[in-house]
Protein backbone atom coordinates (compact mmCIF):
# COMPACT_ATOMS: atom_id res chain seq x y z
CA UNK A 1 -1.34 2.48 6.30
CA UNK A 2 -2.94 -0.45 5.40
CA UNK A 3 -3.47 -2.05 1.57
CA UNK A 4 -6.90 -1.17 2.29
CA UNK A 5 -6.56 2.08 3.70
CA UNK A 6 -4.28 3.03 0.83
CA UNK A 7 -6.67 1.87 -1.93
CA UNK A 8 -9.14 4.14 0.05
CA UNK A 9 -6.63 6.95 -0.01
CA UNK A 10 -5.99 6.43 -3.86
CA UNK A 11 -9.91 5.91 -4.17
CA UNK A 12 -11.09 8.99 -2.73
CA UNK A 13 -8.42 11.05 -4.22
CA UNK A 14 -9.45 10.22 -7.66
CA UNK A 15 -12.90 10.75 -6.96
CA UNK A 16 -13.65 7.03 -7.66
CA UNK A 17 -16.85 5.04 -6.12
CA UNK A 18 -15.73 1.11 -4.95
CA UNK A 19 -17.74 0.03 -8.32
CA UNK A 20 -15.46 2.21 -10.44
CA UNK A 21 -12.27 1.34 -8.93
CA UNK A 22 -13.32 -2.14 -8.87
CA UNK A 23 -12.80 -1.74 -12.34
CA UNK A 24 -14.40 -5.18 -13.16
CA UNK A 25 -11.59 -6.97 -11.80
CA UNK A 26 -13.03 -7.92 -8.50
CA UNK A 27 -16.95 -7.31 -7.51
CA UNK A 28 -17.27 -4.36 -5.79
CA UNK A 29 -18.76 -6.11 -2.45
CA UNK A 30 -15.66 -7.95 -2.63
CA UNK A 31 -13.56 -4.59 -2.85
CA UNK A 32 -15.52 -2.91 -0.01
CA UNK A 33 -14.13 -6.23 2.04
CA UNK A 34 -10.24 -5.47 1.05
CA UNK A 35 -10.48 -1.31 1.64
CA UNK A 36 -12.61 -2.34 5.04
CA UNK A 37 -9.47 -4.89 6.20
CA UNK A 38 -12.21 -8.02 5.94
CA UNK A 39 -10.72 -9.79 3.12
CA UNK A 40 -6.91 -10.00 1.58
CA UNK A 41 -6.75 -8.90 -2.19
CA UNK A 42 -4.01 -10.99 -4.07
CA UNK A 43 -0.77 -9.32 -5.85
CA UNK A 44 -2.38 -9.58 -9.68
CA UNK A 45 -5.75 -8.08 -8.60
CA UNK A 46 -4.12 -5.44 -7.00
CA UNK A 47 -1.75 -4.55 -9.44
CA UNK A 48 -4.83 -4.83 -12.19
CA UNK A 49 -6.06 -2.17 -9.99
CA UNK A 50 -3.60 0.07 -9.65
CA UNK A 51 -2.63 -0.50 -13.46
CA UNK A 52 -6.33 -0.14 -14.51
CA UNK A 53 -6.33 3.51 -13.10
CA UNK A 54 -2.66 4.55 -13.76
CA UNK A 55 -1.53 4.92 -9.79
CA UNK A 56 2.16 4.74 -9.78
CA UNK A 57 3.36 1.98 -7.86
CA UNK A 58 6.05 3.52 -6.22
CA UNK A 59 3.01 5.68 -4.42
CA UNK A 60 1.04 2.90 -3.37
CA UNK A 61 4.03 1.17 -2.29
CA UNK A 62 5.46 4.64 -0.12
CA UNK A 63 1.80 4.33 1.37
CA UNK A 64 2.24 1.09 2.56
CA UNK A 65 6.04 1.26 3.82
CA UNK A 66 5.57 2.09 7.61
CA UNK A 67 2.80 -0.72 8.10
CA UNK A 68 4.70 -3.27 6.39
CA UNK A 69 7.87 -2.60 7.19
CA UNK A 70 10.04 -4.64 10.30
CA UNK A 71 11.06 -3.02 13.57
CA UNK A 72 14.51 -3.56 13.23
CA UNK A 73 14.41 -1.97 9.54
CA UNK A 74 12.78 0.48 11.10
CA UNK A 75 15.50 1.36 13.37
CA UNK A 76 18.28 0.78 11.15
CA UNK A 77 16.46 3.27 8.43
CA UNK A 78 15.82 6.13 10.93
CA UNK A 79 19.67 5.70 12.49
CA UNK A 80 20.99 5.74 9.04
CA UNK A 81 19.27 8.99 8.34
CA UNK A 82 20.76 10.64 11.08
CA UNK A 83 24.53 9.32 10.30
CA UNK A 84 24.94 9.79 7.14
CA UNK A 85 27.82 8.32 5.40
CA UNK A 86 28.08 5.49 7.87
CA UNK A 87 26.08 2.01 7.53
CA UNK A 88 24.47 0.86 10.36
CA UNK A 89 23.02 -2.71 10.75
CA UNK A 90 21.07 -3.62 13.87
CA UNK A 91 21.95 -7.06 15.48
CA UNK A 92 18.91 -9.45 16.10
């Protein structure tokens, strides 16, 4: 999921419009752009956001974890889960 898709997510699940979640801190044309995938939102906006409307940031963050996350962390995440108690490190 997408920062986008995940501000949708949060959005829709609070029963927000885009002007509301907005929040004031970006225009809400502007914050159509960023849920759409048109424009980038920067860390301090976002986190005005999420602050503004008391998401936890862990959430948002598990939202965004598959998307943003490497191949090769990826692989060494899903192998670790099925061996537990040994560490396993992929090579690159």
């Amino acid at each position: 999921m997408t920062i986008g898709q995940a501000l949708r997510k949060i959005r829709q699940n609070l029963d927000l419009t885009q002007k509301e979640m907005a929040a004031n801190i970006v225009t809400r044309p502007f914050y159509a752009k960023v849920e759409a995938g048109k424009s980038r939102i920067s860390a301090d906006k976002l986190a005005a956001i999420l602050f503004e409307h008391d998401v936890d940031i862990t959430y948002f963050y598990q939202l965004l974890r598959a998307t943003y996350t490497s191949k090769q962390k990826k692989i060494e995440s899903d192998l670790n889960n099925k061996m537990p108690g040994f560490k396993i490190e992929v090579q690159h």
